[in-house]
Protein backbone atom coordinates (compact mmCIF):
# COMPACT_ATOMS: atom_id res chain seq x y z
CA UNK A 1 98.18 216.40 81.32
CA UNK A 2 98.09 213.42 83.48
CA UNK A 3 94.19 213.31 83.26
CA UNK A 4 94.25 213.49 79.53
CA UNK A 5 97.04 210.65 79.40
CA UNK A 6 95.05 208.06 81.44
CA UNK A 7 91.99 208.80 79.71
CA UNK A 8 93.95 207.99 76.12
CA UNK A 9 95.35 205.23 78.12
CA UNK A 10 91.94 204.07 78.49
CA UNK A 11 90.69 204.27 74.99
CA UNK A 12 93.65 202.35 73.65
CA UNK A 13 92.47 199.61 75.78
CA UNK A 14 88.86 199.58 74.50
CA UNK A 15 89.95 199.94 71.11
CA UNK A 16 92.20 197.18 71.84
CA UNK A 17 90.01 195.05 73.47
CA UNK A 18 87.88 194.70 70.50
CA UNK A 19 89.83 194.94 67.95
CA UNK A 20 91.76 191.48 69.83
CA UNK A 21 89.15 190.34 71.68
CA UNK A 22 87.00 189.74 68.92
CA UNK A 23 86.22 185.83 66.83
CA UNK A 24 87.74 186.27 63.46
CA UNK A 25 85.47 184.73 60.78
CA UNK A 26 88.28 181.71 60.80
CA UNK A 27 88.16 181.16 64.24
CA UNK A 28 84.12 180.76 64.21
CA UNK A 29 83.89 178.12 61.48
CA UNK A 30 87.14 176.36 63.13
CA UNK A 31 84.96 176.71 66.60
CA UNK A 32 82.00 174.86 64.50
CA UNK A 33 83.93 172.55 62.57
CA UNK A 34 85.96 171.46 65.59
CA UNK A 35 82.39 170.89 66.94
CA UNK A 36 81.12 168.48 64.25
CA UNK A 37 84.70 166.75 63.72
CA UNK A 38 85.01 165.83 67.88
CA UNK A 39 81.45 165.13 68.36
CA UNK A 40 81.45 161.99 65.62
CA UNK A 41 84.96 160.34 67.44
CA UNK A 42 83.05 159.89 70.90
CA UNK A 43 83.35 156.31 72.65
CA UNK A 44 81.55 154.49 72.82
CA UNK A 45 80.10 155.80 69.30
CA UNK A 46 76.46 157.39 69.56
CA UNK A 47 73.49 155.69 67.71
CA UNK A 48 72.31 159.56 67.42
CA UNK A 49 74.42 162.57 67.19
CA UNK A 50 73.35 165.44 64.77
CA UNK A 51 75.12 168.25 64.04
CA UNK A 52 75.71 171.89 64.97
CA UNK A 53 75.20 174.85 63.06
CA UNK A 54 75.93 178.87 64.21
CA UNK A 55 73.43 180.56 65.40
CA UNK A 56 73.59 184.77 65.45
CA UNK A 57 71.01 185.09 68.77
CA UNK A 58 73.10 182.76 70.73
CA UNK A 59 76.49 184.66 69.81
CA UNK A 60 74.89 188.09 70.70
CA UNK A 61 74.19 186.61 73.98
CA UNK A 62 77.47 184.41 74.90
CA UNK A 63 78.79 187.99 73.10
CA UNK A 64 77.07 190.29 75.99
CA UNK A 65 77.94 187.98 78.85
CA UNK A 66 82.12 187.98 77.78
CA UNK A 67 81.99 191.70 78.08
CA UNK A 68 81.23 190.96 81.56
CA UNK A 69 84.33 189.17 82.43
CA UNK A 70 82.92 187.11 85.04
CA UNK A 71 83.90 183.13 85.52
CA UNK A 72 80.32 181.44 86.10
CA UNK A 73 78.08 180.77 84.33
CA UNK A 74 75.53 182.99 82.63
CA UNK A 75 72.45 183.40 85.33
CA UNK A 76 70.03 183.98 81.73
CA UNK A 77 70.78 179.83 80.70
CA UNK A 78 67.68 178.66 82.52
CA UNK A 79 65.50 181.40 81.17
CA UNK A 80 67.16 180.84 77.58
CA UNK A 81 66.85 177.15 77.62
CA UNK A 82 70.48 177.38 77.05
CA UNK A 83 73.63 175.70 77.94
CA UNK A 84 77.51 177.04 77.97
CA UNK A 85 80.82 176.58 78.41
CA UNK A 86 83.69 178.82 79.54
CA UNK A 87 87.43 179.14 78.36
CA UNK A 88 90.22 181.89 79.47
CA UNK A 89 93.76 182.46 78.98
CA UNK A 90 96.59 184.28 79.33
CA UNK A 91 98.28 183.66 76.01
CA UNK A 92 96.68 185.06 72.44
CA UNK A 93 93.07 183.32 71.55
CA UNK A 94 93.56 179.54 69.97
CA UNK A 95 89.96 178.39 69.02
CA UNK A 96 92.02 175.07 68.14
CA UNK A 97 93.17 174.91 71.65
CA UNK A 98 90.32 175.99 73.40
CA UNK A 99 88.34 173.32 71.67
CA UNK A 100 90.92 170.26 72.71
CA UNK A 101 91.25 171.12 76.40
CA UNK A 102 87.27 170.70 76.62
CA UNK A 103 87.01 167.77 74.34
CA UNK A 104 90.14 166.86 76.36
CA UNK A 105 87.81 165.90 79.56
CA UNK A 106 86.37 163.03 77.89
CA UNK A 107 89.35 161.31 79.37
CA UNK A 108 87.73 161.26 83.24
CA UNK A 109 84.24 160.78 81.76
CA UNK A 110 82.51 157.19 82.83
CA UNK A 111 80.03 156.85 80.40
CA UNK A 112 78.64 153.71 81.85
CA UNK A 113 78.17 155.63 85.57
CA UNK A 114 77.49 158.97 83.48
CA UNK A 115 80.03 160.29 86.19
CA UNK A 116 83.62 162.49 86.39
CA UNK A 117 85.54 161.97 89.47
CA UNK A 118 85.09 164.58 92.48
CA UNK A 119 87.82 166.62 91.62
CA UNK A 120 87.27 166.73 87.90
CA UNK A 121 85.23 168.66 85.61
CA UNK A 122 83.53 166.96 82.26
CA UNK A 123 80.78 169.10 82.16
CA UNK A 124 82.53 171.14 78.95
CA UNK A 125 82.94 168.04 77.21
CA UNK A 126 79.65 166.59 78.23
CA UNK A 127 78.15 169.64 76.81
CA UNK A 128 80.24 169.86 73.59
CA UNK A 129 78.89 166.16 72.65
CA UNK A 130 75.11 166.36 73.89
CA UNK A 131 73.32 164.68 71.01
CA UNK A 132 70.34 167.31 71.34
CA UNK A 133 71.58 170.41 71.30
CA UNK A 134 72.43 171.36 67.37
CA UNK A 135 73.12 175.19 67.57
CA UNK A 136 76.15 177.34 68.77
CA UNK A 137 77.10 180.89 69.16
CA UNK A 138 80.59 182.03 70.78
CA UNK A 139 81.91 185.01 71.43
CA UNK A 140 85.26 185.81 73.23
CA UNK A 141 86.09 189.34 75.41
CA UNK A 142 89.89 190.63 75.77
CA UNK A 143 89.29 191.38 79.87
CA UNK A 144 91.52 193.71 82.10
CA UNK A 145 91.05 191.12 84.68
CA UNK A 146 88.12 188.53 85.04
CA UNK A 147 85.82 188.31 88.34
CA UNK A 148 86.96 184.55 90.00
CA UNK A 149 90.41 184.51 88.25
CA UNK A 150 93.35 186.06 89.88
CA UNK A 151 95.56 186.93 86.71
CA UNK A 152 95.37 190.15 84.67
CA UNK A 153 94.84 190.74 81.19
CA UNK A 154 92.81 187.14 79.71
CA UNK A 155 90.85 186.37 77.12
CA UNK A 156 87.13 184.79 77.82
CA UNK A 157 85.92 182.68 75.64
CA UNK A 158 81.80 182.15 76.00
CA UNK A 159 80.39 179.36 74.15
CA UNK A 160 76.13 179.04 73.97
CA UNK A 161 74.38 175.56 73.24
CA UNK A 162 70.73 175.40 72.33
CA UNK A 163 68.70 173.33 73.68
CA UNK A 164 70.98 173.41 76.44
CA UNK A 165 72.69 170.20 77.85
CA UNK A 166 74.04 168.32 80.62
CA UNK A 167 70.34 167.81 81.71
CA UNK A 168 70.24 165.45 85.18
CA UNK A 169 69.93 161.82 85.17
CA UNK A 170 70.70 161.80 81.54
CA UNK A 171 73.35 160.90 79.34
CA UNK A 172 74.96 163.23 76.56
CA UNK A 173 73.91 160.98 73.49
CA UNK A 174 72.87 157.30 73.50
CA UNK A 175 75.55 154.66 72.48
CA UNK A 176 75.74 152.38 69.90
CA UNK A 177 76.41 152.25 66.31
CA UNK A 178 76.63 155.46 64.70
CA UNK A 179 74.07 156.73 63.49
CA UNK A 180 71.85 153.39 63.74
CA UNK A 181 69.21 156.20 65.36
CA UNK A 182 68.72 158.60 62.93
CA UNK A 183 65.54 159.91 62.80
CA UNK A 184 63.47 160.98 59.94
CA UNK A 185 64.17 163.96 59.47
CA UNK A 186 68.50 163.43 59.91
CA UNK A 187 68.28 160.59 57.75
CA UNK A 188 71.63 160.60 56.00
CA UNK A 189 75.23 159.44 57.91
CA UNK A 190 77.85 161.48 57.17
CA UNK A 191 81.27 160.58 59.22
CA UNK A 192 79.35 159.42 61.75
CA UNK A 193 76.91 162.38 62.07
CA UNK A 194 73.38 162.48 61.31
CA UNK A 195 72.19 164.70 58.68
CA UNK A 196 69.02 166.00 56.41
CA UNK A 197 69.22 164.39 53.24
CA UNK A 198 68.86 168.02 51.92
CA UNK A 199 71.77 170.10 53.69
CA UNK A 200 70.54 173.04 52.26
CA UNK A 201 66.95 172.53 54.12
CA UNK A 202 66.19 174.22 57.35
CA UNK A 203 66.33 171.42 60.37
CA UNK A 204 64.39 171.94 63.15
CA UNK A 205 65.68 171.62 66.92
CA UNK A 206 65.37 168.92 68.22
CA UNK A 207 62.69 168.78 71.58
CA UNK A 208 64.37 168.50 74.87
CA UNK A 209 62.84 168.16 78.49
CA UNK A 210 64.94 170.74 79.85
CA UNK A 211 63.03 171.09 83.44
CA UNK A 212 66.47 170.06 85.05
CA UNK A 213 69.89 170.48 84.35
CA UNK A 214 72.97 170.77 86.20
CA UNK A 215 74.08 173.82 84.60
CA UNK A 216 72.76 176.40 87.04
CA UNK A 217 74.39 180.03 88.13
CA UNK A 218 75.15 178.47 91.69
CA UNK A 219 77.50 175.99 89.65
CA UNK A 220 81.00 176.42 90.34
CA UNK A 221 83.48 176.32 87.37
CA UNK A 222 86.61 174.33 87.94
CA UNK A 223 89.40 176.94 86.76
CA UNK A 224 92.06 175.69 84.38
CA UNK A 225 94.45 178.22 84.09
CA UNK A 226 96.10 177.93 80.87
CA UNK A 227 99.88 179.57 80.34
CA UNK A 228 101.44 177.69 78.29
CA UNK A 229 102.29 178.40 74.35
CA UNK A 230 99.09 177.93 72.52
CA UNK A 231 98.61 174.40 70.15
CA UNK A 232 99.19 174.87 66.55
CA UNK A 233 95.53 174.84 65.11
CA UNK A 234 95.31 171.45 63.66
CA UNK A 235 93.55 170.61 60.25
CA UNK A 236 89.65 170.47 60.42
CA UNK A 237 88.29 168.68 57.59
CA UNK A 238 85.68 171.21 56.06
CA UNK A 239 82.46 170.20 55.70
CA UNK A 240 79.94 170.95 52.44
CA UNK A 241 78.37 173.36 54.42
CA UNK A 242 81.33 175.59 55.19
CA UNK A 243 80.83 178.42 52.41
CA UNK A 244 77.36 178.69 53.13
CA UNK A 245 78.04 179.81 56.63
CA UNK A 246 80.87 181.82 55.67
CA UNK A 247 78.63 183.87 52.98
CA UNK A 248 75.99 183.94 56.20
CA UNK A 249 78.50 185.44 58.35
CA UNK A 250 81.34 187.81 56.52
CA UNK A 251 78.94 190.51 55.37
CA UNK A 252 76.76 191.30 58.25
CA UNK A 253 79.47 190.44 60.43
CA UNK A 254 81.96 192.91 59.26
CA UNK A 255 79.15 195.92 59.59
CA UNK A 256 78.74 194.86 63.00
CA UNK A 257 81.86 194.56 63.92
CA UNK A 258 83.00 197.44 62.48
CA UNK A 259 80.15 199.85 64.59
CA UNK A 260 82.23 199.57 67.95
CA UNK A 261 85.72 200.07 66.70
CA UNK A 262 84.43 203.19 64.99
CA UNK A 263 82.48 204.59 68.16
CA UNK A 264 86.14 203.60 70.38
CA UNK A 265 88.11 205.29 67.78
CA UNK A 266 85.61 208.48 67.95
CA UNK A 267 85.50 208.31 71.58
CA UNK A 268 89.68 208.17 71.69
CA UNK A 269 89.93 211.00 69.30
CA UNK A 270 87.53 213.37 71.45
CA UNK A 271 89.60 212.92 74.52
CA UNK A 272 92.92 213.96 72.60
């Protein structure tokens, strides 16, 4: 009896991890939006600064490293060419909030000295604006506890960037007035972002020397723990390219998602 309890026990909590530990289809264009809205308010304003789409390949991945539940980063970002950044807390998932506290770090960011103080971390937010690196795929992981953080029960939040970021010597995006870089193939300002002149056309990434970075698996992450009641999501605008990446994402999303919580629900109901 007490065998067959804790093994229940322990289906409930895979079906419940991904049932709740799972993006909604809301919180990924919020994720995106957030993106495109924070990276055109950066001072000082960036001559070039393009914007981000989602990207499946780099969700699967950020996706397959949550599961994990470890706090550093993902030892595959050199071999991906990718950059990421990592959230957790205690209280229920708020992509809003999530989104703020890195944007947040902008605060002890010298752009001039492309420098953070010693005991600070800008290296999310740094990230979050690089000019270059126009695709993003997120993922988040309900984890029993997380390998690096002492408290039980968190959600990870894994965010990929391609081409990855926070590159040495360099800065995330070159000032001056928006979007008085664009280049030929972003031709068209919109708020402050660059964009095709055809949204519906296919952009290409953007080429990156990417030889050094200081994102690196030896990097430690400065832990924020974050207990406190989660921010109200605050109004994104929404952007003309919103339902497209909705239609792009609800049906094959929902199959996929779908495929685990069957198998945990299959898996529970053999061991009762």
């Amino acid at each position: 009896m007490h065998w067959n309890a804790a093994l229940q026990c322990a289906g409930l909590w895979v079906i419940f991890s991904l049932v709740a530990g799972r993006l909604t289809e809301e919180q990924k264009l919020t994720i995106m939006n957030m993106h495109n809205e924070l990276r055109s308010q950066v001072h000082p304003s960036a001559a070039f600064m393009q914007r981000v789409v989602w990207d499946e390949k780099l969700r699967l991945e950020a996706e397959a490293y949550a599961s994990k539940c470890i706090w550093n980063h993902n030892p595959r970002l050199k071999q991906l060419s990718m950059g990421d950044n990592l959230f957790s807390s205690t209280e229920p998932f708020n992509a809003t909030k999530a989104m703020l506290d890195w944007f947040g770090e902008h605060v002890d960011y010298n752009y001039e000295n492309n420098a953070c103080p010693e005991e600070m971390t800008c290296r999310h937010y740094t990230q979050m604006v690089w000019a270059k690196s126009n695709k993003l795929g997120c993922a988040t992981y309900l984890c029993n506890t997380i390998t690096g953080l002492s408290s039980e029960n968190r959600t990870l939040l894994v965010c990929n960037y391609f081409p990855r970021g926070n590159v040495v010597g360099q800065r995330p995006y070159e000032s001056g007035e928006a979007c008085s870089k664009c280049p030929d193939n972003l031709p068209v300002c919109e708020e402050k972002i660059c964009v095709a002149e055809n949204l519906f056309s296919s952009e290409e990434p953007v080429s990156e020397d990417t030889e050094h970075s200081t994102v690196s698996p030896e990097d430690p992450l400065t832990i924020k723990e974050h207990t406190t009641a989660p921010v109200e999501p605050t109004k994104v605008r929404k952007r003309m390219d919103e339902s497209s990446v909705e239609r792009e994402m609800s049906g094959s999303e929902i199959q996929k998602a779908s495929a685990p919580l069957l198998l945990a629900v299959w898996l529970l109901a053999a061991l009762i």
